[in-house]
C-alpha atoms as a PDB file:
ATOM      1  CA  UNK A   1      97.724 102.569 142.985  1.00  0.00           C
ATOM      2  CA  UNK A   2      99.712 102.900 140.074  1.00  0.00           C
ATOM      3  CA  UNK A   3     100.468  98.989 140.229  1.00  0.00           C
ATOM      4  CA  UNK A   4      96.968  98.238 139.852  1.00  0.00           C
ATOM      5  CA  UNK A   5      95.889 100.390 136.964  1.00  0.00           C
ATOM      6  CA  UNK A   6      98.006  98.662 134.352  1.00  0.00           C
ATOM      7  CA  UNK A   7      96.310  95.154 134.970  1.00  0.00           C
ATOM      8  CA  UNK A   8      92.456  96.901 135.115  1.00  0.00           C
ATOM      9  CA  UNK A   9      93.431  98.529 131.626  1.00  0.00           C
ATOM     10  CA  UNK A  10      94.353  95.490 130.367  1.00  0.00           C
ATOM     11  CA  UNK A  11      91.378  93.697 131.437  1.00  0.00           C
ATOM     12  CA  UNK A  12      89.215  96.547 129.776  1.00  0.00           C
ATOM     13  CA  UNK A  13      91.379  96.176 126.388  1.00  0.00           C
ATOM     14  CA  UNK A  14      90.931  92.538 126.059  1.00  0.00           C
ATOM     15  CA  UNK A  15      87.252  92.777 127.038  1.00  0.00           C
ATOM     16  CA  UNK A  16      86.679  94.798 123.924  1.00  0.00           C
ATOM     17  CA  UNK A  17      89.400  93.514 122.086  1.00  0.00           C
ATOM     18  CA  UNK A  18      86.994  92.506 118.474  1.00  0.00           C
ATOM     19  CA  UNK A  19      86.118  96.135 118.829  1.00  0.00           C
ATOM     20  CA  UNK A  20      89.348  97.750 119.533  1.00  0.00           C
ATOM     21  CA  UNK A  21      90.892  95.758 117.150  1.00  0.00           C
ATOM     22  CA  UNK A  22      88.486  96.879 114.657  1.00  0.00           C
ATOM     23  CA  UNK A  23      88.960 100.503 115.065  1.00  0.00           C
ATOM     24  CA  UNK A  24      92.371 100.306 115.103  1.00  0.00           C
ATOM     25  CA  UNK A  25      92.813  98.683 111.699  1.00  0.00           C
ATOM     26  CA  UNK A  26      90.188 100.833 110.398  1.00  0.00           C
ATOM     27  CA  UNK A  27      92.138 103.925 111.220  1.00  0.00           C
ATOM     28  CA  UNK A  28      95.241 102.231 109.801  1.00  0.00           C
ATOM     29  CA  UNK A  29      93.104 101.913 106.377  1.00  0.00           C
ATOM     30  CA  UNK A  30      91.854 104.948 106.190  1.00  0.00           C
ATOM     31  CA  UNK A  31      94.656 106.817 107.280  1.00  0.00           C
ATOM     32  CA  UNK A  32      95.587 108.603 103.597  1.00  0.00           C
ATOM     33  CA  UNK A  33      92.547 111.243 104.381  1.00  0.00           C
ATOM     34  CA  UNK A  34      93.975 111.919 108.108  1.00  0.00           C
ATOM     35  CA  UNK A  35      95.429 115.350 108.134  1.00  0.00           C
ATOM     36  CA  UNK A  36      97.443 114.129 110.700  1.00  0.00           C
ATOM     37  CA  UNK A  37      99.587 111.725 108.083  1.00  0.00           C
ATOM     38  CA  UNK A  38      98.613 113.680 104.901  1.00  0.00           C
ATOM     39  CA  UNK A  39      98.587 111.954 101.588  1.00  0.00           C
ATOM     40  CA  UNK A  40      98.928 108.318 101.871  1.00  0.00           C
ATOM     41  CA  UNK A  41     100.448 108.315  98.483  1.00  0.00           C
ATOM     42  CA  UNK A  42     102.519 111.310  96.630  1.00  0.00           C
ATOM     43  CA  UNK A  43     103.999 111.282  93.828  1.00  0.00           C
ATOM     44  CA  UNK A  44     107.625 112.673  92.998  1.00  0.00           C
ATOM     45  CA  UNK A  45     109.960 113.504  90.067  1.00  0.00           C
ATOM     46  CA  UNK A  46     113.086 111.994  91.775  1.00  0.00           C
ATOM     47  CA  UNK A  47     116.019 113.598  91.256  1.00  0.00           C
ATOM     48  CA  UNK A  48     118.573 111.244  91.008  1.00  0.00           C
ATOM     49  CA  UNK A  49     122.749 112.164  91.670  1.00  0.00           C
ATOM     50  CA  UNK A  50     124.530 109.886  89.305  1.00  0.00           C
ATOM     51  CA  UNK A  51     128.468 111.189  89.359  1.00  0.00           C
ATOM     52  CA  UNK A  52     127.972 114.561  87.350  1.00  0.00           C
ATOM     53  CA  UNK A  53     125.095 113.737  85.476  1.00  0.00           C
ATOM     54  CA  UNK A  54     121.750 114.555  87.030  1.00  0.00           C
ATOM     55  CA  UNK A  55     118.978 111.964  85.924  1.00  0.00           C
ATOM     56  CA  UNK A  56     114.989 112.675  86.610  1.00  0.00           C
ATOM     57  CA  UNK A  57     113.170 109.493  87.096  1.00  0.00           C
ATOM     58  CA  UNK A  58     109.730 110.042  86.998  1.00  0.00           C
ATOM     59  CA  UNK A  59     107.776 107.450  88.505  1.00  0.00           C
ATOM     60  CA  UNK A  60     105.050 107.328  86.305  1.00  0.00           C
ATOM     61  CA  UNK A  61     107.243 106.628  83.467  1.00  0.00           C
ATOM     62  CA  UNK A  62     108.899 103.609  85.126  1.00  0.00           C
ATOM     63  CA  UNK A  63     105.991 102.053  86.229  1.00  0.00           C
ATOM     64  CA  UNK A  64     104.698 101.712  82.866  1.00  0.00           C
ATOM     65  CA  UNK A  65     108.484 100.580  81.871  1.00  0.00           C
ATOM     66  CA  UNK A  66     108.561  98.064  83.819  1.00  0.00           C
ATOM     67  CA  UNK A  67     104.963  97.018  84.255  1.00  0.00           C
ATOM     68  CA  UNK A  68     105.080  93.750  82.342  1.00  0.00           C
ATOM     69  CA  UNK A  69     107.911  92.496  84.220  1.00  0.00           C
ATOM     70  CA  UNK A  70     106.254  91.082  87.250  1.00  0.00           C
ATOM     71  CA  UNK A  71     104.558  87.284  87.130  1.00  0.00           C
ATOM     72  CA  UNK A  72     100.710  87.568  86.830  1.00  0.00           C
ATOM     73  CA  UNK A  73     100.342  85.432  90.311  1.00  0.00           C
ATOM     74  CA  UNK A  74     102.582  87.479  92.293  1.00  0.00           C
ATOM     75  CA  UNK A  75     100.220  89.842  93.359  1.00  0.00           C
ATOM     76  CA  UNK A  76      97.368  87.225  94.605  1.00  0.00           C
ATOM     77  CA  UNK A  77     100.298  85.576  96.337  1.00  0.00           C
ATOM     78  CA  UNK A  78      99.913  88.715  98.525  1.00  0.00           C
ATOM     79  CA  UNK A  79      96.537  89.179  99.045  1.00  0.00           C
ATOM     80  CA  UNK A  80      95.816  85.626  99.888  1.00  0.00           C
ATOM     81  CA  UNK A  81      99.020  85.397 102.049  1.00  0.00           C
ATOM     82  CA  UNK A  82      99.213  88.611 103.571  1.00  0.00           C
ATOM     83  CA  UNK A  83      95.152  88.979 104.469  1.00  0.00           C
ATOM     84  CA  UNK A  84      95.700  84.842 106.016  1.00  0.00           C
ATOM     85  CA  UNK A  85      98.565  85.973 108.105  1.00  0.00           C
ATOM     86  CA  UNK A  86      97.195  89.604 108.980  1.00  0.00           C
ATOM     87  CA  UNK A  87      93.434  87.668 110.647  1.00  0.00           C
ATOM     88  CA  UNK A  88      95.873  84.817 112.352  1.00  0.00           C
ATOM     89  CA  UNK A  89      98.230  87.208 113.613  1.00  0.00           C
ATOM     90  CA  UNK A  90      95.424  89.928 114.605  1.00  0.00           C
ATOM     91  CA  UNK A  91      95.355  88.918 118.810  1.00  0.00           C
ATOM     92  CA  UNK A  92      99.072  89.433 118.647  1.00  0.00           C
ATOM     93  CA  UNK A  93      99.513  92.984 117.001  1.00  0.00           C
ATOM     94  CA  UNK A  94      96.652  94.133 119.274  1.00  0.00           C
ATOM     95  CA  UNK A  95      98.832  93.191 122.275  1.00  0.00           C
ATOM     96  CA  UNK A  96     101.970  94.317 120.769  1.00  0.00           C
ATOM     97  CA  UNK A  97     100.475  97.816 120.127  1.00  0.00           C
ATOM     98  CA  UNK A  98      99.106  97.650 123.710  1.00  0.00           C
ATOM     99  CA  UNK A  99     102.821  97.029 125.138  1.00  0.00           C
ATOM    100  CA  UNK A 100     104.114  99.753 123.422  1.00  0.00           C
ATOM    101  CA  UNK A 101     101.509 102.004 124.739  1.00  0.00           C
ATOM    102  CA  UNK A 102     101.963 100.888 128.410  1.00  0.00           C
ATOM    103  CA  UNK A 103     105.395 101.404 127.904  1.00  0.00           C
ATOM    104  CA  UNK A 104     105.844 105.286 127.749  1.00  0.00           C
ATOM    105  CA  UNK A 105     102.645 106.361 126.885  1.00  0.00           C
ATOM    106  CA  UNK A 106     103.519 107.263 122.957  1.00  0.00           C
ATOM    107  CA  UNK A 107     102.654 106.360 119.459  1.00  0.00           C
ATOM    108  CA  UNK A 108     101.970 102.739 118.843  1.00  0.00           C
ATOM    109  CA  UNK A 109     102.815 102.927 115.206  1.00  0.00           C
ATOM    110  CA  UNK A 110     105.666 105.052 113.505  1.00  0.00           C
ATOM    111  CA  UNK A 111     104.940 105.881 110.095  1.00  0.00           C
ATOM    112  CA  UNK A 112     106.880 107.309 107.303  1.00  0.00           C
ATOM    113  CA  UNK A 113     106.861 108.424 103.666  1.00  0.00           C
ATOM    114  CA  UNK A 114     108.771 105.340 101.962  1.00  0.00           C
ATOM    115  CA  UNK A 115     109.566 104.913  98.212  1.00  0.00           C
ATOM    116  CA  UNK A 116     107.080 102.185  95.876  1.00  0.00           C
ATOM    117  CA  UNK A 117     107.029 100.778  92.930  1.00  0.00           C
ATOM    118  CA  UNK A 118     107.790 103.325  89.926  1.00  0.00           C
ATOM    119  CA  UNK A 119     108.906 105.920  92.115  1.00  0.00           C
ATOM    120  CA  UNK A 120     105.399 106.743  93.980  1.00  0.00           C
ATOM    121  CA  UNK A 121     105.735 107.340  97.948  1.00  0.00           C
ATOM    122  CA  UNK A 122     103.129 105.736 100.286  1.00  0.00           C
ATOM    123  CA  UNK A 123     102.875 105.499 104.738  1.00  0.00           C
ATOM    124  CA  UNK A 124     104.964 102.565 105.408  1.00  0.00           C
ATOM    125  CA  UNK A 125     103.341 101.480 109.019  1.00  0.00           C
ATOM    126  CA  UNK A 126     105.931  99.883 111.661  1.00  0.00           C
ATOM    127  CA  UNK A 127     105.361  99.410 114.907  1.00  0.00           C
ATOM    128  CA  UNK A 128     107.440 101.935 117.076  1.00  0.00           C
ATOM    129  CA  UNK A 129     110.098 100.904 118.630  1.00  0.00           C
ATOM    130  CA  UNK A 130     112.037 103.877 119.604  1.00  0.00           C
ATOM    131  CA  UNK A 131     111.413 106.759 122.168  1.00  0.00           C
ATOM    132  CA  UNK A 132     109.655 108.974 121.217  1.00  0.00           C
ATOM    133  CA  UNK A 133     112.077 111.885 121.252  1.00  0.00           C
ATOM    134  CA  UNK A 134     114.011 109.527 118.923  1.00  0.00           C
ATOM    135  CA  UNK A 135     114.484 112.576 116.664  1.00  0.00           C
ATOM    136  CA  UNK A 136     116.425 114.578 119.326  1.00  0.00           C
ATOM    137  CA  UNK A 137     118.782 111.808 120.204  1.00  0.00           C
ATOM    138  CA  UNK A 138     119.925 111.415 116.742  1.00  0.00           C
ATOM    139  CA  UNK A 139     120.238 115.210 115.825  1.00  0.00           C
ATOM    140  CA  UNK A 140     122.652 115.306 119.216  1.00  0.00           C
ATOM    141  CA  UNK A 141     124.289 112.173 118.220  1.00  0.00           C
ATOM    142  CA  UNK A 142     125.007 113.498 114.782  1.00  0.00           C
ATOM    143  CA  UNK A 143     126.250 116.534 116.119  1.00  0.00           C
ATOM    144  CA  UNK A 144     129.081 115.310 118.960  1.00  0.00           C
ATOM    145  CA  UNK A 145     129.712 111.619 118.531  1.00  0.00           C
ATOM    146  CA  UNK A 146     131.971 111.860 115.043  1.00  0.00           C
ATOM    147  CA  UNK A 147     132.171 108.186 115.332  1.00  0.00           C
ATOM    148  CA  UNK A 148     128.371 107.192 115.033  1.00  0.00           C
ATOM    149  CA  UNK A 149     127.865 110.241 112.726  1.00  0.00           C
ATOM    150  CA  UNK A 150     130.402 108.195 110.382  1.00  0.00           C
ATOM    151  CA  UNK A 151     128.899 105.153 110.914  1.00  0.00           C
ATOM    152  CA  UNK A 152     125.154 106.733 109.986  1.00  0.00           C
ATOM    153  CA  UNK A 153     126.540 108.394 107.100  1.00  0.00           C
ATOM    154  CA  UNK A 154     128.064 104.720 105.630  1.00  0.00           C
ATOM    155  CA  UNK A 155     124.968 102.980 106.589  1.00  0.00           C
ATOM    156  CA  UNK A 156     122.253 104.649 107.909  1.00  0.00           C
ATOM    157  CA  UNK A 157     121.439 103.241 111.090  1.00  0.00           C
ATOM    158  CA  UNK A 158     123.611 102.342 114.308  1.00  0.00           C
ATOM    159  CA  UNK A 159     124.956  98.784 115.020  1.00  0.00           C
ATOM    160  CA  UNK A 160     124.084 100.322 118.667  1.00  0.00           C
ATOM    161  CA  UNK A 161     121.345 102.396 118.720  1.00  0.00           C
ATOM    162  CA  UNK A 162     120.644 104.275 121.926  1.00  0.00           C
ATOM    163  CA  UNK A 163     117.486 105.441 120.345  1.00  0.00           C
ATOM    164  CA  UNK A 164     115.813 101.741 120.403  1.00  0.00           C
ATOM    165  CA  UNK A 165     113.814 100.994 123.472  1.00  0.00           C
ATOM    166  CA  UNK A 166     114.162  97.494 125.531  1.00  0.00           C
ATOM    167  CA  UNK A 167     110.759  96.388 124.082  1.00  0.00           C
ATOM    168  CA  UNK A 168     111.634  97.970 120.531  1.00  0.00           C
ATOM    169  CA  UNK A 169     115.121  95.517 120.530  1.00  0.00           C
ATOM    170  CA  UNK A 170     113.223  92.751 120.980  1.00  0.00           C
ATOM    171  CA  UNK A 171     110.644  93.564 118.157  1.00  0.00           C
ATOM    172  CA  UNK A 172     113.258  94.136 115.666  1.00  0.00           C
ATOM    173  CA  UNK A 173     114.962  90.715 116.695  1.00  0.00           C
ATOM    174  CA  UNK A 174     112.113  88.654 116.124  1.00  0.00           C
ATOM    175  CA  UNK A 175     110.768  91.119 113.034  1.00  0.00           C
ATOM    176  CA  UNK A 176     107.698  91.892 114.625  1.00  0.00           C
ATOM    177  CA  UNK A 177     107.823  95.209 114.332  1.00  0.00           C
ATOM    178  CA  UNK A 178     106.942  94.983 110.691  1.00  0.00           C
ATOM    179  CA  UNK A 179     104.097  93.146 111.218  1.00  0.00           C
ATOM    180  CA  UNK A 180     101.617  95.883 110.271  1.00  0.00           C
ATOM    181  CA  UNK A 181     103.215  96.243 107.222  1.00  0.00           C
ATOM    182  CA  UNK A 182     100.582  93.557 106.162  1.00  0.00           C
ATOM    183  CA  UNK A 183      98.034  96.417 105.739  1.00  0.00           C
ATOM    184  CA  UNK A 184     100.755  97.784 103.032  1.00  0.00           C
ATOM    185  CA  UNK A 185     100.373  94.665 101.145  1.00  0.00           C
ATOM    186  CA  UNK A 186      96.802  94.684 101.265  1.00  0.00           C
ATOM    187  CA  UNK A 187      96.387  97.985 100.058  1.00  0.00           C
ATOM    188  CA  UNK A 188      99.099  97.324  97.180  1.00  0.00           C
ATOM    189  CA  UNK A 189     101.459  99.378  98.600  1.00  0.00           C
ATOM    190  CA  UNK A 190     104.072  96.770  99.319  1.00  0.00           C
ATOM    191  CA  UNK A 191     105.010  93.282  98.465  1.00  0.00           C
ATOM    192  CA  UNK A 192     105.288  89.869 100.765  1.00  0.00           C
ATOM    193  CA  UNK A 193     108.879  89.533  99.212  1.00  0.00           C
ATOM    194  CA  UNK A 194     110.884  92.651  97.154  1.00  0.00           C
ATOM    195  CA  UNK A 195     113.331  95.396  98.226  1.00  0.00           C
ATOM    196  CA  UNK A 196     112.882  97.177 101.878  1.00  0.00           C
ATOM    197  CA  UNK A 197     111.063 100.576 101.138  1.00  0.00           C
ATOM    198  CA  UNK A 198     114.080 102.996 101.363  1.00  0.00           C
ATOM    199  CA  UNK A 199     113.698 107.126 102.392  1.00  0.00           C
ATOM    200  CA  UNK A 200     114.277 109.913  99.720  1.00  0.00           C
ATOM    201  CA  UNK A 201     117.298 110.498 101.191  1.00  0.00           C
ATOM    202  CA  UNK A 202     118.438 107.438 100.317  1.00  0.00           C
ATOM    203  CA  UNK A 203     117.391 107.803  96.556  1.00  0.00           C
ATOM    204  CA  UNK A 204     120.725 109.108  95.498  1.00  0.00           C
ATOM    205  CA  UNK A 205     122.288 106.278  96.693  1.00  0.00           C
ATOM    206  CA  UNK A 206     121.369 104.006  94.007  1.00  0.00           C
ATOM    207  CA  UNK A 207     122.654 105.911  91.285  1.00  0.00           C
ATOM    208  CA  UNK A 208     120.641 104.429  87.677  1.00  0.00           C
ATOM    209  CA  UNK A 209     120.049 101.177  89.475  1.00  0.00           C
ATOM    210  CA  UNK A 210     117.258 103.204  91.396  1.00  0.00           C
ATOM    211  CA  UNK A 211     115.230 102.052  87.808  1.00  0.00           C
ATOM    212  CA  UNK A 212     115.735  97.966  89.058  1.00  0.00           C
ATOM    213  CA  UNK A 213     114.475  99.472  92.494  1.00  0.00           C
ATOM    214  CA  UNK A 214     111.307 101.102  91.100  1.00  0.00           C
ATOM    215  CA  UNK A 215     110.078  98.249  88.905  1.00  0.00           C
ATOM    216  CA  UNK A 216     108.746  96.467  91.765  1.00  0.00           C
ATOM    217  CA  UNK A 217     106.946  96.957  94.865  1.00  0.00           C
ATOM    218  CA  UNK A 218     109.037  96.625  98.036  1.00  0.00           C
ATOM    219  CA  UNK A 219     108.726  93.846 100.385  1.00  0.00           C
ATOM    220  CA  UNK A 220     108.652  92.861 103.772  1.00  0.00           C
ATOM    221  CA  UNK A 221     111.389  90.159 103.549  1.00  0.00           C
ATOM    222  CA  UNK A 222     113.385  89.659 100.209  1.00  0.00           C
ATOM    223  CA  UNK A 223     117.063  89.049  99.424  1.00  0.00           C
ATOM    224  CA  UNK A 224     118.789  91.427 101.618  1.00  0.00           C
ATOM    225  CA  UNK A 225     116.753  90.188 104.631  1.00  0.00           C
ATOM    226  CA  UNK A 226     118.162  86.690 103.647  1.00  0.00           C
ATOM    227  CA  UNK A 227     121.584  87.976 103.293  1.00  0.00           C
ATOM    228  CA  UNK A 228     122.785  88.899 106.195  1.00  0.00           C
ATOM    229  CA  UNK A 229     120.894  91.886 106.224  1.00  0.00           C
ATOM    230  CA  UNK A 230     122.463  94.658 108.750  1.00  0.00           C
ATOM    231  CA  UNK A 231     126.072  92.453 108.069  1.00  0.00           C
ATOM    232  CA  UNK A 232     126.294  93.580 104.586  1.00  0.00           C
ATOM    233  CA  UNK A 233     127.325  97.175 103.419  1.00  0.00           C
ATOM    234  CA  UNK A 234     124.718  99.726 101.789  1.00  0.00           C
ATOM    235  CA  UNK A 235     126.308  98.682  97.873  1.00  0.00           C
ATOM    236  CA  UNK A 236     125.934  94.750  98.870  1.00  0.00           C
ATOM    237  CA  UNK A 237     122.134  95.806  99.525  1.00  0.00           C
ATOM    238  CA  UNK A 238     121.995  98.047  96.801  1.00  0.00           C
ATOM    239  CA  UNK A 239     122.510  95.451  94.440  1.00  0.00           C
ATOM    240  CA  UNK A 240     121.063  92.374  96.102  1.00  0.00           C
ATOM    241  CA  UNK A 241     118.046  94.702  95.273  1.00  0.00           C
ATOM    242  CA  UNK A 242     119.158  95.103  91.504  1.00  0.00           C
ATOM    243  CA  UNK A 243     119.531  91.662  91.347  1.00  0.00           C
ATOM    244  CA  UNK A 244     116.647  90.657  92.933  1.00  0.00           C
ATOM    245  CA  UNK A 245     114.448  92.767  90.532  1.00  0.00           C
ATOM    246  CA  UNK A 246     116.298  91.669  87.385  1.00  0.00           C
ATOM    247  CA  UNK A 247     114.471  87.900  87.744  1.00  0.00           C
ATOM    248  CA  UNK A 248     111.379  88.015  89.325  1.00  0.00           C
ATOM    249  CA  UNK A 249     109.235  84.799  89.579  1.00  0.00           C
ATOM    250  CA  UNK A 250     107.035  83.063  91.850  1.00  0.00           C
ATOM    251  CA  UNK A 251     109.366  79.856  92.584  1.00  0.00           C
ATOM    252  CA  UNK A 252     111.973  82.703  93.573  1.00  0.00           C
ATOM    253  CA  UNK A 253     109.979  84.469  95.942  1.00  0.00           C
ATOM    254  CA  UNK A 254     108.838  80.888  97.444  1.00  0.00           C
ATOM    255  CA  UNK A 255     112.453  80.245  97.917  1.00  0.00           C
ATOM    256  CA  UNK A 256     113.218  83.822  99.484  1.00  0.00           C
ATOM    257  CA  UNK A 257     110.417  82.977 102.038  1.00  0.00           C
ATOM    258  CA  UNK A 258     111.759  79.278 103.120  1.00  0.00           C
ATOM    259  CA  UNK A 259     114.838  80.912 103.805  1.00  0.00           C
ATOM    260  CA  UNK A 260     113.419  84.297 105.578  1.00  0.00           C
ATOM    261  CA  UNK A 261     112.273  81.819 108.776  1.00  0.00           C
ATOM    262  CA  UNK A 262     115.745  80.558 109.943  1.00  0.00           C
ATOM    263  CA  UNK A 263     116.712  84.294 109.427  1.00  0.00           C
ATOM    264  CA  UNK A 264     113.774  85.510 111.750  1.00  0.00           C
ATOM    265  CA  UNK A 265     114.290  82.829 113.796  1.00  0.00           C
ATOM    266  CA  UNK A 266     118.298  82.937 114.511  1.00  0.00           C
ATOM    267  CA  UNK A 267     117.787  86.809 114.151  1.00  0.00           C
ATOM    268  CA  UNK A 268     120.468  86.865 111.272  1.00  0.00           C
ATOM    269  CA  UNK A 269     122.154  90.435 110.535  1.00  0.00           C
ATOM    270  CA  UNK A 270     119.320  92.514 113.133  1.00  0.00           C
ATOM    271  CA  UNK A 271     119.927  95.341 114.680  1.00  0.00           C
END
């Protein structure tokens, strides 16, 4: 009985897949009004630790700061690229998101309040790949493994994580969990190449350089990624970000890309 339903369920998703699809994305879209997600976009006065000096950062003050620094075509770079790789790559979310359902019945997407461009938050969409009493684990981690609770306190994730589910490890190998972060580009949210959208809680972090972070839109795949990624410590990424922010152009993001597909591919520095 129970063998049987998963292949009739599949059937009936792929039937209607055009109009599944649709509804799916359109949620994803539209999600900033959903009272489920709140505000799709929120805007903070960042407090920022720096040693004993305490420095605000407000976001709408760097954004206009920095807002000539970016090349004029960088932005159409991402529409055109990400909206071409978001209808080619449409069949394959869909059954990606269908997967992860099957697999224990929860969320398809996890989605969390990230840090943009001059300091304004926005839902960063992944596609889940943890349990979904993810939360739980870590909290009891945290809490009797000193070890690991050293370890997330240096870096903020596990080399190991117990949380990630058989499916999820293979979604962060290939990068294919961050596939729907497409939408994020389309909507402006996001960049094809730039930082990766850190947590408030790692705001502090970054000390004054969190300025070089806010003057552009984070990315998908940028330095870091091409790095060595999880192999590096949080200062290498830190500033690798700085850097990366510092000289902005086109050419360099074309370059950043060529060298993000032996990274996917060989699965450099993942976790």
């Amino acid at each position: 009985m129970g063998g049987s339903r998963h292949p009739a369920l599949l059937r009936k998703l792929f039937e209607n897949a055009p109009r599944k699809l649709a509804q799916i994305l359109f949620g994803l879209v539209e999600m900033g009004s959903n009272r489920e997600f709140g505000t799709s976009v929120m805007k903070y006065e960042s407090a920022v630790e720096n040693g004993a000096t305490r420095t605000l950062v407000s976001g709408e003050a760097t954004s206009r700061a920095y807002a000539d620094n970016l090349p004029a075509g960088k932005r159409a770079v991402d529409i055109i690229l990400a909206t071409a790789l978001f209808i080619f790559l449409s069949p394959i979310m869909l059954m990606i998101g269908v997967l992860i359902k099957l697999q224990d019945g929860g969320s398809m997407f996890f989605i969390q309040n990230r840090r943009g461009r001059g300091g304004e938050y926005f839902l960063c969409m992944k596609f889940r790949t943890m349990r979904p009493d993810a939360q739980e684990i870590l909290k009891a981690i945290l809490e009797t493994n000193p070890e690991m609770a050293a370890e997330w306190e240096k870096n903020q994730k596990f080399q190991k994580d117990p949380r990630v589910t058989f499916f999820g490890q293979f979604l962060r190998r290939t990068s294919l969990d961050e596939l729907p972060q497409l939408l994020n580009i389309i909507r402006g949210e996001m960049s094809v190449v730039g930082p990766r959208p850190i947590i408030e809680d790692e705001v502090a972090r970054y000390g004054d350089l969190i300025e070089a972070y806010d003057a552009v839109r984070p990315g998908v795949t940028g330095l870091w990624q091409v790095s060595g990624r999880s192999d590096t410590t949080y200062e290498e990424r830190v500033a690798l970000d700085a850097e990366y922010a510092s000289d902005v152009t086109v050419l360099r993001d074309f370059w950043i890309l060529l060298r993000t597909i032996p990274a996917v591919l060989f699965a450099r520095g993942a976790v």
